[in-house]
N, C-alpha and C. Protein backbone atom coordinates (compact mmCIF):
# COMPACT_ATOMS: atom_id res chain seq x y z
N UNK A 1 117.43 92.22 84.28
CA UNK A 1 116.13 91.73 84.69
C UNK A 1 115.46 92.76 85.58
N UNK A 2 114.01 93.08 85.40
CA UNK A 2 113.60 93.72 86.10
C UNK A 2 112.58 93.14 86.94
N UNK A 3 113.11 93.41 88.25
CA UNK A 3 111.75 93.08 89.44
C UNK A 3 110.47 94.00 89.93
N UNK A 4 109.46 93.72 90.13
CA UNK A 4 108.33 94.54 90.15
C UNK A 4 108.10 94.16 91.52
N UNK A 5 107.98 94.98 92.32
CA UNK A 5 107.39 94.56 93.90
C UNK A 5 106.41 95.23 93.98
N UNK A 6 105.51 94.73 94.36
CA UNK A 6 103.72 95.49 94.39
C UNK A 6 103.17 94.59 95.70
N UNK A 7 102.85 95.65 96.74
CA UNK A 7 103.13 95.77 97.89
C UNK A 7 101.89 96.35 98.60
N UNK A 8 101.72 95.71 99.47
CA UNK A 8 99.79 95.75 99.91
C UNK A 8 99.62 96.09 101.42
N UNK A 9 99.73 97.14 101.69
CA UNK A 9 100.26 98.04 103.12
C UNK A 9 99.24 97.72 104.27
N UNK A 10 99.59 97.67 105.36
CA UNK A 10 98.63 97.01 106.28
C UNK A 10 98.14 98.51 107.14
N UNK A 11 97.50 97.87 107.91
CA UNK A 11 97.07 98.94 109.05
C UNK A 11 95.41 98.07 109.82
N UNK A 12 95.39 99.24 110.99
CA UNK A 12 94.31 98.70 111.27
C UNK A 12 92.96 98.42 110.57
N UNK A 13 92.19 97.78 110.41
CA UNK A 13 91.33 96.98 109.69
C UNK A 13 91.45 97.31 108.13
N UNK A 14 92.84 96.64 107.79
CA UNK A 14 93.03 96.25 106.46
C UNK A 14 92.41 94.83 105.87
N UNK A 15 91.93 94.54 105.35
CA UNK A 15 90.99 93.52 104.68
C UNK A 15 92.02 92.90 103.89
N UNK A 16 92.91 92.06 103.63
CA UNK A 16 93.19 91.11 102.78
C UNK A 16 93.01 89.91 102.48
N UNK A 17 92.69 89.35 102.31
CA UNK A 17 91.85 87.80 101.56
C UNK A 17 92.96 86.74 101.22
N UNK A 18 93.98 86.38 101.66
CA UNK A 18 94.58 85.62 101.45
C UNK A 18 94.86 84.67 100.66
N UNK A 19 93.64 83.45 100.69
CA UNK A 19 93.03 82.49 100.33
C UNK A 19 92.98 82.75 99.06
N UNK A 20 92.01 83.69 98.63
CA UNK A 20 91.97 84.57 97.31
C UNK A 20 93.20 84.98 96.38
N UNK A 21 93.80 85.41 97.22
CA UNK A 21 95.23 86.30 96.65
C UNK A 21 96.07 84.93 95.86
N UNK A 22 95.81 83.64 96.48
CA UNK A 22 96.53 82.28 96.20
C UNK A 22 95.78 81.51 95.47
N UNK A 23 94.38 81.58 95.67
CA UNK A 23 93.90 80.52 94.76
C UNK A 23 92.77 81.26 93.53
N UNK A 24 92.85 82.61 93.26
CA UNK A 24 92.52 83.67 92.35
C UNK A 24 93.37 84.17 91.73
N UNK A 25 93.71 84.93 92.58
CA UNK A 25 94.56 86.47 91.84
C UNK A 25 95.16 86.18 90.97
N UNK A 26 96.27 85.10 91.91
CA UNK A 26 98.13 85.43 91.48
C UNK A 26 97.50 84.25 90.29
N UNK A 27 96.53 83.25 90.04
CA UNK A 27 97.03 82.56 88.42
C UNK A 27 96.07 83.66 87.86
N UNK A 28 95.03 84.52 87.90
CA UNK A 28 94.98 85.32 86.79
C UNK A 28 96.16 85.98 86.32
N UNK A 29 97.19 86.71 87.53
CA UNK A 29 98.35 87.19 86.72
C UNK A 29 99.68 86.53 86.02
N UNK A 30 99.62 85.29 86.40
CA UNK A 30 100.10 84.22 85.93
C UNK A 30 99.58 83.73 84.35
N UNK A 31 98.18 83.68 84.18
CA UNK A 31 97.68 83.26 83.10
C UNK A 31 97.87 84.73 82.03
N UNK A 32 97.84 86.01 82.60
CA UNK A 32 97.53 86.79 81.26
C UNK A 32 99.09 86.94 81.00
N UNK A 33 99.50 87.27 81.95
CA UNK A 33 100.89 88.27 82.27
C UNK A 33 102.23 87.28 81.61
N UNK A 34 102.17 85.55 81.65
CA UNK A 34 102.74 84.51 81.89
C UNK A 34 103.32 84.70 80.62
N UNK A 35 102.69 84.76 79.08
CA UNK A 35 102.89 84.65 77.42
C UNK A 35 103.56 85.79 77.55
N UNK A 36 103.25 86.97 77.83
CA UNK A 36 103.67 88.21 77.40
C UNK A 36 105.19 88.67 78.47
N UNK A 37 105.39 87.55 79.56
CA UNK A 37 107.06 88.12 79.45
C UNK A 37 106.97 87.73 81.24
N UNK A 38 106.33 87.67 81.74
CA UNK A 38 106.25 87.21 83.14
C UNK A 38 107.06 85.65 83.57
N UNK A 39 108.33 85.94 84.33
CA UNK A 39 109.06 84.84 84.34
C UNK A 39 109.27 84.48 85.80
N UNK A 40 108.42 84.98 86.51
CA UNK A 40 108.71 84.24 87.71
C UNK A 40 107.89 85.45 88.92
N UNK A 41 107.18 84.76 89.56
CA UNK A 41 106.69 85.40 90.62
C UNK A 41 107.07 85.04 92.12
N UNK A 42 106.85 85.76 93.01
CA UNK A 42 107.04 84.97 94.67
C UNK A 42 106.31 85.66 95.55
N UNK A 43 105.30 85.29 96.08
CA UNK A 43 104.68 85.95 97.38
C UNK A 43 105.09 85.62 98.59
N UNK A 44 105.26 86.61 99.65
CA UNK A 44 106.00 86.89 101.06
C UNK A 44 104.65 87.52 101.75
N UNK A 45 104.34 86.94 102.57
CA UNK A 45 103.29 87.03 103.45
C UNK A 45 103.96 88.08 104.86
N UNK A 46 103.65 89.18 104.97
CA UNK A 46 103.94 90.30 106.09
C UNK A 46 104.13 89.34 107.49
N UNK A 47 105.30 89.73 108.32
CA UNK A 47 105.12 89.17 109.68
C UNK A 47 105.26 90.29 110.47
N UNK A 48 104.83 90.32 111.67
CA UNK A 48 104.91 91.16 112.73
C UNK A 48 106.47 91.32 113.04
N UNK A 49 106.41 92.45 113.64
CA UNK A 49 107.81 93.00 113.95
C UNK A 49 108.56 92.42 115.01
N UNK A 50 110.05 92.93 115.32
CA UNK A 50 110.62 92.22 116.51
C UNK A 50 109.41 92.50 117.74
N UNK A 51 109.20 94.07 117.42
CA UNK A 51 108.87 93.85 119.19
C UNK A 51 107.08 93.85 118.83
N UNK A 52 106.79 93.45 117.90
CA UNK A 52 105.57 92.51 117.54
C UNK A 52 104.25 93.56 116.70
N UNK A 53 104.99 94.99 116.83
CA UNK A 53 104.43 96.07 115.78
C UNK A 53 103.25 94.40 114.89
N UNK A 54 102.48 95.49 114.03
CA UNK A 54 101.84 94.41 113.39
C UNK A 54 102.78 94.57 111.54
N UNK A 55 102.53 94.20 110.94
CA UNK A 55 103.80 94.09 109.44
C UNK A 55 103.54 95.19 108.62
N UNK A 56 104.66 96.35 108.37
CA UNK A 56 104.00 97.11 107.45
C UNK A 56 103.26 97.01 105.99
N UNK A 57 103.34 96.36 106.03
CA UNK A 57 103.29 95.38 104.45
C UNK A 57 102.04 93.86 104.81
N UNK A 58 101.09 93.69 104.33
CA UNK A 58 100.49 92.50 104.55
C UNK A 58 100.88 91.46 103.70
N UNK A 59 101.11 91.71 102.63
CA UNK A 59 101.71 91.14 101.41
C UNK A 59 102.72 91.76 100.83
N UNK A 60 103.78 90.85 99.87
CA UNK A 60 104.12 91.54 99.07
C UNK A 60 104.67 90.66 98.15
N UNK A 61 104.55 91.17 96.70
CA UNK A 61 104.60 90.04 95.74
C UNK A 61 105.73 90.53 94.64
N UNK A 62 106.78 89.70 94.38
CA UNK A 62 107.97 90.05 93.47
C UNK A 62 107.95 89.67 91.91
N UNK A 63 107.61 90.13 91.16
CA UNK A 63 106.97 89.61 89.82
C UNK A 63 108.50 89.98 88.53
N UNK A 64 108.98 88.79 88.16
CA UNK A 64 110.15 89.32 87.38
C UNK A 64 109.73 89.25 85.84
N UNK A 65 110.37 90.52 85.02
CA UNK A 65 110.35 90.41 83.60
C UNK A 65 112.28 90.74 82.95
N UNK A 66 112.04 90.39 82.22
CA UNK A 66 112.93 90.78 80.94
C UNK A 66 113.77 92.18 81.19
N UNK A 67 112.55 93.14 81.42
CA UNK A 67 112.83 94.55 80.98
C UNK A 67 111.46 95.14 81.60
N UNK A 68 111.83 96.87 81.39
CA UNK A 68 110.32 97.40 81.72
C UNK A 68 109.95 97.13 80.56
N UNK A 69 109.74 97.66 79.52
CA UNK A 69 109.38 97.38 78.11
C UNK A 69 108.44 96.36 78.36
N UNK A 70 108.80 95.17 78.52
CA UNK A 70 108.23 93.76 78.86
C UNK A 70 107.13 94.37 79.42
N UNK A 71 107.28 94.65 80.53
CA UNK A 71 106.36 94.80 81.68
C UNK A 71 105.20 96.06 81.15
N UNK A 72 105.59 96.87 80.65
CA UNK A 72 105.02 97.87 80.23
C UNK A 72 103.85 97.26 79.10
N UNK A 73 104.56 96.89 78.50
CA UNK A 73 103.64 95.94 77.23
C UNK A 73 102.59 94.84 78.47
N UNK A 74 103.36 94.58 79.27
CA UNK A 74 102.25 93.44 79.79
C UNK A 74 100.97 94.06 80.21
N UNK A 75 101.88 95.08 80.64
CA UNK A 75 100.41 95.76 81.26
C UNK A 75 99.73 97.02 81.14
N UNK A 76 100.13 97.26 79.88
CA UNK A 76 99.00 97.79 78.81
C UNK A 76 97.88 96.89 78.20
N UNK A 77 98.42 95.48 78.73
CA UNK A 77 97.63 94.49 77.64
C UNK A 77 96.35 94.37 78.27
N UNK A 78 96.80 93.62 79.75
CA UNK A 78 95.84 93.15 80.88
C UNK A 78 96.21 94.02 82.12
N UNK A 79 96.88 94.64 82.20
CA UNK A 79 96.86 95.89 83.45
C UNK A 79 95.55 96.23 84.27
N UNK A 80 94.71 96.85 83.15
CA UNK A 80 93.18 97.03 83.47
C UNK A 80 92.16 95.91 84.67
N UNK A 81 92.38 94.85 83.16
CA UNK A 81 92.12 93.55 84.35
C UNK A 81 92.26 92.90 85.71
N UNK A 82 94.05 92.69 85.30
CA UNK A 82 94.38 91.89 86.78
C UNK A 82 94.15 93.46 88.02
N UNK A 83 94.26 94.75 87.60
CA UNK A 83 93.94 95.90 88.80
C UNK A 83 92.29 96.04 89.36
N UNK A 84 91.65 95.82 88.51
CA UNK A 84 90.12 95.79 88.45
C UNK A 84 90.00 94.42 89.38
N UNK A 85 90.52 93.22 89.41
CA UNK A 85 90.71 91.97 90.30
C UNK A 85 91.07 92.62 92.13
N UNK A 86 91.50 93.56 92.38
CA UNK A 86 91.96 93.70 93.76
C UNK A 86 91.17 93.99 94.62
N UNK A 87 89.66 94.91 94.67
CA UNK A 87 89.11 94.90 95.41
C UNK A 87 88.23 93.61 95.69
N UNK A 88 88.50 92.83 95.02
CA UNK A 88 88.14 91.49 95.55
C UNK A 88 88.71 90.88 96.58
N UNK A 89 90.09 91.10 97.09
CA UNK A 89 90.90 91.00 97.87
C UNK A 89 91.45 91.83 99.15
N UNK A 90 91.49 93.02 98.75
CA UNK A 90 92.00 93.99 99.38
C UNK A 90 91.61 95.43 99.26
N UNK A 91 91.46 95.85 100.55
CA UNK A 91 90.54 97.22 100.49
C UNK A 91 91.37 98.24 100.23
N UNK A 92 92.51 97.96 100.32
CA UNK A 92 93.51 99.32 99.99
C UNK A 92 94.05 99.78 98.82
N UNK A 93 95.07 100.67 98.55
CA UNK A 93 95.95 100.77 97.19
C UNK A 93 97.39 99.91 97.12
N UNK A 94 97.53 99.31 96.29
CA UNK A 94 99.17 98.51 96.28
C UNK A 94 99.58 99.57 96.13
N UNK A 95 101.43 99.44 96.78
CA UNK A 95 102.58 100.61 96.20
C UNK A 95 103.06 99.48 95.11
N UNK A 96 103.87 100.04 94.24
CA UNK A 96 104.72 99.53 93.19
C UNK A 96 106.13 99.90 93.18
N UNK A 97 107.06 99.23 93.46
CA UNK A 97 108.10 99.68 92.94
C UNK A 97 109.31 98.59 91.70
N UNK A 98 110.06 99.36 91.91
CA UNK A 98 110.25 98.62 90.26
C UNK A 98 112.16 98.56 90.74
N UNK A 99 112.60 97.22 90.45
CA UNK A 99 114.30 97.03 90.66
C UNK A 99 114.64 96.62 90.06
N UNK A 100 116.11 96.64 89.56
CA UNK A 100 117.12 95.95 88.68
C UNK A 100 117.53 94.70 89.68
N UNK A 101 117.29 93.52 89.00
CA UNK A 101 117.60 92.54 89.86
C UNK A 101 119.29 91.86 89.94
N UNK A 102 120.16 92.48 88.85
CA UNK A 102 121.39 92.64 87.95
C UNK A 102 122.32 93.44 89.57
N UNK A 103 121.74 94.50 90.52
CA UNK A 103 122.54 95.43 91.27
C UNK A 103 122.74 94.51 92.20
């Protein structure tokens, strides 16, 4: 199984939309992504650090498929789309990284 973490980096006056990210985003990527191999998502909301740093991360969202293949196909399909959706939300660039959820 492969996990996709796509990851929405904070800093001072980072803009993220929350509200949006929950009651927009994540069912557009739910609705395109969902047929074509998308089996489970989870969003983790950034918390401040022990000694109260602010979160490096404002978000971060764990999106599982099959395979890359899967994923690759998904998002060749609607890639365009659900990425073209983020500045609605967030002023920055997501990182991506990609895990075997199997290790």
């Amino acid at each position: 199984m492969l996990m996709v973490a796509v990851m929405y980096p904070g800093g001072d006056g980072t803009r993220f939309d929350h509200a949006y990210y929950k009651e927009a985003h994540m069912p557009l990527v739910r609705r395109l992504w969902g047929p074509l191999g998308l089996q489970h998502d989870q969003v983790m909301r950034g918390q401040p650090a022990p000694d109260g740093a602010a979160p490096a991360y404002v978000t971060m969202t764990l999106l599982s498929f099959a395979s890359m293949d899967e994923f690759k196909a998904a998002a060749a399909r609607h890639g365009a789309e659900i990425f073209a959706d983020i500045p609605k939300f967030y002023d920055g660039a997501p990182a991506l990284g990609f895990f075997d959820a199997a290790a």
